[in-house]
Protein backbone atom coordinates (compact mmCIF):
# COMPACT_ATOMS: atom_id res chain seq x y z
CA UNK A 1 25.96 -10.51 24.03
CA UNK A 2 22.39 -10.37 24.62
CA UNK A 3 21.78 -8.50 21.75
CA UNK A 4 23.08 -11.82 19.62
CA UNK A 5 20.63 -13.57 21.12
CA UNK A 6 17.60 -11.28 19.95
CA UNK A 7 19.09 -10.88 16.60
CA UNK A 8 18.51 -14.46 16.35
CA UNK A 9 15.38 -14.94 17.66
CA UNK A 10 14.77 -11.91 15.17
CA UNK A 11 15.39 -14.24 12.10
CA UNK A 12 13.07 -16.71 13.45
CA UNK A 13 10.28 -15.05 13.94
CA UNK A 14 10.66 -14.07 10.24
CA UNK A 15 10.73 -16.77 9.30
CA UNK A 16 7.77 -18.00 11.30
CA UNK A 17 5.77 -15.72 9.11
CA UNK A 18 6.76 -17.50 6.16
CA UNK A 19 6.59 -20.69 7.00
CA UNK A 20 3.05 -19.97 8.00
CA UNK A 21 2.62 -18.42 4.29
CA UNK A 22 4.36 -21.64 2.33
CA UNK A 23 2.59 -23.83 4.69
CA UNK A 24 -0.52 -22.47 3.09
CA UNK A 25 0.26 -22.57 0.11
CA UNK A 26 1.52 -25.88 -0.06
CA UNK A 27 -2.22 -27.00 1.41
CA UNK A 28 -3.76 -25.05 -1.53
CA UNK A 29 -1.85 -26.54 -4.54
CA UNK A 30 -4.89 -28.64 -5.29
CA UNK A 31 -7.24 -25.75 -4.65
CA UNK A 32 -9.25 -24.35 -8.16
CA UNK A 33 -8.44 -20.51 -8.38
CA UNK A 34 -6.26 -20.46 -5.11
CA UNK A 35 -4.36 -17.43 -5.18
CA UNK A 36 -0.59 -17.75 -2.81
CA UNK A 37 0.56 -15.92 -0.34
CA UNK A 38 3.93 -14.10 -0.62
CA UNK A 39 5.90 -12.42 2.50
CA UNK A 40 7.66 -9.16 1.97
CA UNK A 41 9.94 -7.77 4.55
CA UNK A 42 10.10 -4.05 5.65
CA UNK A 43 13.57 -2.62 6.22
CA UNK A 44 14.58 -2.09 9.91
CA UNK A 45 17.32 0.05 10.69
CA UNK A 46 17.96 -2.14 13.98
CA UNK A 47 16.71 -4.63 15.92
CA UNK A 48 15.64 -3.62 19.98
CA UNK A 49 17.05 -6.27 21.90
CA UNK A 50 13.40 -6.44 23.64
CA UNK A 51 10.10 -8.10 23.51
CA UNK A 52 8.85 -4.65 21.47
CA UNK A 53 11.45 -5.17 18.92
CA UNK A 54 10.90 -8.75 18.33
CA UNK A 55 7.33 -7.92 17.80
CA UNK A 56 8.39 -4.95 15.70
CA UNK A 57 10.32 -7.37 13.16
CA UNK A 58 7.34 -9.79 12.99
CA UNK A 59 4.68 -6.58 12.28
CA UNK A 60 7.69 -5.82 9.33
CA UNK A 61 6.65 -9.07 7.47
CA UNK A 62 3.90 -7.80 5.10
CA UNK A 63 1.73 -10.95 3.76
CA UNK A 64 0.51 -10.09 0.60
CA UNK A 65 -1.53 -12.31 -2.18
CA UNK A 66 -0.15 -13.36 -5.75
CA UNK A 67 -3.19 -12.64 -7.96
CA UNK A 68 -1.18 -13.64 -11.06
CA UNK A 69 -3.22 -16.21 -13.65
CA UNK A 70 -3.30 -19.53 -12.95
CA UNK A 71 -3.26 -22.45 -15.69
CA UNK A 72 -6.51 -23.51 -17.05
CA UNK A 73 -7.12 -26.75 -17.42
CA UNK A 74 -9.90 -28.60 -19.02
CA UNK A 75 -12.75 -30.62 -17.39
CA UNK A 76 -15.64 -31.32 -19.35
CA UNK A 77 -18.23 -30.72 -16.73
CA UNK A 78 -20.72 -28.00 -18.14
CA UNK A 79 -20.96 -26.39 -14.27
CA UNK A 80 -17.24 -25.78 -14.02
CA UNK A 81 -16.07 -22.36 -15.21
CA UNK A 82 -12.29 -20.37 -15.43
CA UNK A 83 -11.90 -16.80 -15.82
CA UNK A 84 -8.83 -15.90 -17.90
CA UNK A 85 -7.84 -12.04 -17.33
CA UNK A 86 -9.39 -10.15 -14.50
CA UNK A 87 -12.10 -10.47 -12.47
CA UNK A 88 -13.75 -12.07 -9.87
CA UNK A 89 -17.05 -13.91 -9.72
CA UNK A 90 -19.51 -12.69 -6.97
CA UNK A 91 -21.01 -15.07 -4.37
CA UNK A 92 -23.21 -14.32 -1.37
CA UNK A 93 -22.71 -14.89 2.01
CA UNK A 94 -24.00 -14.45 5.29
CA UNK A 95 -20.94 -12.29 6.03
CA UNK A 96 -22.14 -10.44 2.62
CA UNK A 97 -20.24 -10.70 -1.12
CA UNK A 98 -17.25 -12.62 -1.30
CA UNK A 99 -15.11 -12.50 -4.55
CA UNK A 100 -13.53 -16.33 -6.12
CA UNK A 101 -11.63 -17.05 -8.94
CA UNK A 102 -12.78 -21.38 -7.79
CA UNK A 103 -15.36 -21.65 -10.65
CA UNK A 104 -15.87 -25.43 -9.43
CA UNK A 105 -20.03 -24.67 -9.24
CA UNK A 106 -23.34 -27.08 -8.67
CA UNK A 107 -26.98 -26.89 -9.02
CA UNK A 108 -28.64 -26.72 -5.21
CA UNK A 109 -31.92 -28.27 -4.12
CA UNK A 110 -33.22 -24.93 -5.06
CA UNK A 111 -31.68 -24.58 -8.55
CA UNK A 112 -29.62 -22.36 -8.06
CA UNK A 113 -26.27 -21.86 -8.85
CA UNK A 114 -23.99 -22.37 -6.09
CA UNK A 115 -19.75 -22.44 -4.88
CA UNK A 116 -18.25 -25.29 -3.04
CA UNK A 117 -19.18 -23.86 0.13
CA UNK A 118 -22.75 -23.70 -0.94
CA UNK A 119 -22.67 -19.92 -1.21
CA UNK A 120 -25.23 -18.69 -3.97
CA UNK A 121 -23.55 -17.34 -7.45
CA UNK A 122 -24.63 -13.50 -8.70
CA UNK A 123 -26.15 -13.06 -11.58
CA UNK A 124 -26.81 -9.26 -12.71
CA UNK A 125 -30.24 -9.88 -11.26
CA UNK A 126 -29.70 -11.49 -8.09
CA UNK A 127 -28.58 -15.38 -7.25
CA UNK A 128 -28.86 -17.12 -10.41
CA UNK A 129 -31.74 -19.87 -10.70
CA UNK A 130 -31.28 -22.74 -13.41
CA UNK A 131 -34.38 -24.66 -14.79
CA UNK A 132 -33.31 -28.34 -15.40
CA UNK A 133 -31.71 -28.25 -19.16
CA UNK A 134 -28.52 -27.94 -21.11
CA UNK A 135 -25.95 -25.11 -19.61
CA UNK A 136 -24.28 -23.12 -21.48
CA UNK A 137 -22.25 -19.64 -20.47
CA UNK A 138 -21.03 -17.43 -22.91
CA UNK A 139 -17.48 -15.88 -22.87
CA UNK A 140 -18.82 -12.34 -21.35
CA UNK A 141 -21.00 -14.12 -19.24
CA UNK A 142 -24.58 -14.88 -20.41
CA UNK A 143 -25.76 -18.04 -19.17
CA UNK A 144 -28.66 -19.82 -21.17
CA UNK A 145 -30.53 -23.15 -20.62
CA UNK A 146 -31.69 -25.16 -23.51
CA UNK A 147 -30.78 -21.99 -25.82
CA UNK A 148 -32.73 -20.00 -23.57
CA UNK A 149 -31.53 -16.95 -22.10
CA UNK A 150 -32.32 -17.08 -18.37
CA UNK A 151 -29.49 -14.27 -16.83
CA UNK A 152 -26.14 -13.11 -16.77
CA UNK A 153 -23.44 -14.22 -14.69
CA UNK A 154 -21.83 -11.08 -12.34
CA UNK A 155 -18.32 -10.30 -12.95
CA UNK A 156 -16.38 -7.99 -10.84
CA UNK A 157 -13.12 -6.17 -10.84
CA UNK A 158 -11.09 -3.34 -8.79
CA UNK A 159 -8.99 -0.92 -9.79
CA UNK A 160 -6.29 -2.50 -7.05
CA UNK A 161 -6.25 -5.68 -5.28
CA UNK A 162 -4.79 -4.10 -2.33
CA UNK A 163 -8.97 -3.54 -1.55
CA UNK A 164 -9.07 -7.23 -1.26
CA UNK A 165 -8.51 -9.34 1.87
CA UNK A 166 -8.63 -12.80 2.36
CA UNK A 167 -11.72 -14.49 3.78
CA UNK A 168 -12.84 -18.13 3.72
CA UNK A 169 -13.21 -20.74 1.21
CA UNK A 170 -10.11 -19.31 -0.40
CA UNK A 171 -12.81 -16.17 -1.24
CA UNK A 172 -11.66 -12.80 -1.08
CA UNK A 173 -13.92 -10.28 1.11
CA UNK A 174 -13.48 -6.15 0.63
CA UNK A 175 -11.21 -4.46 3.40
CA UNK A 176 -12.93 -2.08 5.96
CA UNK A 177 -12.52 1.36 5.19
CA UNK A 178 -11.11 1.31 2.05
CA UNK A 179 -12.13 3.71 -0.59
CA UNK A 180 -13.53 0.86 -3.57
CA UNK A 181 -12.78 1.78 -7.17
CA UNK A 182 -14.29 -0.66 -10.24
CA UNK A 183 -12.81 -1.32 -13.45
CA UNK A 184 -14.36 -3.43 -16.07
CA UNK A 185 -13.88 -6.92 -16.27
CA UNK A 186 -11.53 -8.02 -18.52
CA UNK A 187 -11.69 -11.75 -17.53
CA UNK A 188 -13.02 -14.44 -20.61
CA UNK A 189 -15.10 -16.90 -19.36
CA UNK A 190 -14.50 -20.40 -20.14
CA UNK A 191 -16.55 -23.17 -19.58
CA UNK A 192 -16.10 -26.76 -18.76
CA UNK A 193 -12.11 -25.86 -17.35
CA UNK A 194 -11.10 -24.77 -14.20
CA UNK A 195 -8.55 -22.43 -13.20
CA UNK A 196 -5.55 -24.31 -11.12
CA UNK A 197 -3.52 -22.61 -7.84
CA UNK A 198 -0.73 -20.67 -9.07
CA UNK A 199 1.52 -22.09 -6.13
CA UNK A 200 3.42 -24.14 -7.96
CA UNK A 201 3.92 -27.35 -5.77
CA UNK A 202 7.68 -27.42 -6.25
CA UNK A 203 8.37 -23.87 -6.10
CA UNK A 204 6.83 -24.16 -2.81
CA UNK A 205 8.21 -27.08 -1.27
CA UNK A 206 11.74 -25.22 -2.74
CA UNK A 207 11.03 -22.46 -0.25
CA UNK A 208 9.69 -24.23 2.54
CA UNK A 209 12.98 -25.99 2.39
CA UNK A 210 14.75 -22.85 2.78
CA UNK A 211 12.77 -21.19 5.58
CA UNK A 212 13.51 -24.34 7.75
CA UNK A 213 17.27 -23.89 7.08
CA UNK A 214 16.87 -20.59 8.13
CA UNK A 215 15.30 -21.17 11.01
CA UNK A 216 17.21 -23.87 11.74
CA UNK A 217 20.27 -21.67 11.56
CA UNK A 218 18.89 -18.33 13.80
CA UNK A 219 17.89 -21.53 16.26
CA UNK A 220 21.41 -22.75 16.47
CA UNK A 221 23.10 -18.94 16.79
CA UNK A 222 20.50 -18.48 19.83
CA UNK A 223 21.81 -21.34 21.81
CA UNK A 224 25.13 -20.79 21.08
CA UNK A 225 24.67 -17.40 22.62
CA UNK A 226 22.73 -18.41 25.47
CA UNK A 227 25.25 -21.31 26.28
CA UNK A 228 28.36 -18.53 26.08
CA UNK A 229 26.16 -16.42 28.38
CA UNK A 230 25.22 -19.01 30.50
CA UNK A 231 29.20 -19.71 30.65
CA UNK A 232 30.40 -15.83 31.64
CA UNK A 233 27.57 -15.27 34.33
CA UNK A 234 29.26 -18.66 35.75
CA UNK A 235 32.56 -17.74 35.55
CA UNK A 236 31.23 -14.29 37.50
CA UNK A 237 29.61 -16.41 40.47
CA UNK A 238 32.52 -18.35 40.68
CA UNK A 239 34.61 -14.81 41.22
């Protein structure tokens, strides 16, 4: 009987994992260039009725990210830029590059260009510096001022995602140990639009709606098997 009561607790710890994933996604929606989260579960051939095996079903939930395109939307503000295709733009960090699809940029104290989080944007040459003037970006990149050439904007891409982890700021940072192979960039760069989070707010809501009834369910089967246990061990005193 016992072992009804880990299968259940089995199912919620599942579905702890994706609640945790929707959750985040559903505080993203808004996010430019947000990328959601999607749980995938391994296939056990049993659950242990143990601690071990509980933590065995939660290490079987595999979060992985949805890099699919997001809709573009136009903005009219000459610093904000989308990236339709693949690629990545490069920012720097104390913590070293970071790689964003949120194009939502400004003009520092410094002049240069910068992310949300302040982080500096790569150019080809280093963090790009803007002289006061008209902005304009090219499709592959080039960035002039006043009709002035003054850099390129740094585009990166990988032959797999699965290199990619996330990191702050909705950023992606390159996993540890991972053998890195490029591919070109086949991203067009638009300016004055911004690409939107591809977790779709209803979609999401949709499954958070199902992962509490889930839950909800597993919760119920538990106490039902605790209060049937609870029951026979009484009967057995009373013996």
């Amino acid at each position: 009987m016992s072992d009804g009561i880990y299968w259940a607790g089995a199912g919620m710890v599942s579905r702890q994992v994706w609640q945790n994933a929707v959750s985040e996604n559903i505080a993203n929606v808004s996010t430019p260039g947000y990328k959601a989260s999607r749980v995938f579960a391994s296939m056990l051939d049993e659950v242990q009725s143990s601690a071990a095996g509980l933590r065995a079903v939660e290490q079987s939930q595999r979060t992985c990210t949805d890099f699919s395109q997001g809709l573009v939307e136009q903005t009219g503000r000459d610093l904000d830029l989308a990236l339709e295709g693949e690629g990545f733009f490069v920012v720097r960090t104390p913590q070293g590059e970071r790689y964003a699809r949120n194009g939502n940029f400004q003009i520092d104290a410094t002049s240069q260009l910068v992310d949300a989080s302040g982080a500096p944007v790569l150019g080809e040459q280093g963090p790009l510096v803007l002289p006061q003037g008209k902005v304009a970006f090219g499709e592959g990149g080039a960035v002039s001022v006043d009709g002035i050439r003054v850099g390129t904007l740094r585009l990166r891409n990988f032959a797999t995602t699965e290199v990619l982890r996330r990191a702050d700021h909705g950023a992606f940072a390159l996993r540890a140990g991972i053998q890195v192979q490029d591919k070109p960039p086949t991203a067009r760069l638009r300016q004055g639009c911004l690409e939107r989070s591809n977790a779709e707010p209803l979609d999401e809501m949709v499954r958070m709606l199902n992962v509490v009834r889930s839950f909800e369910a597993s919760q119920r089967v538990a106490r039902l098997q605790s209060e049937t246990l609870g029951r026979v061990v009484n009967e057995l005193i009373q013996r």
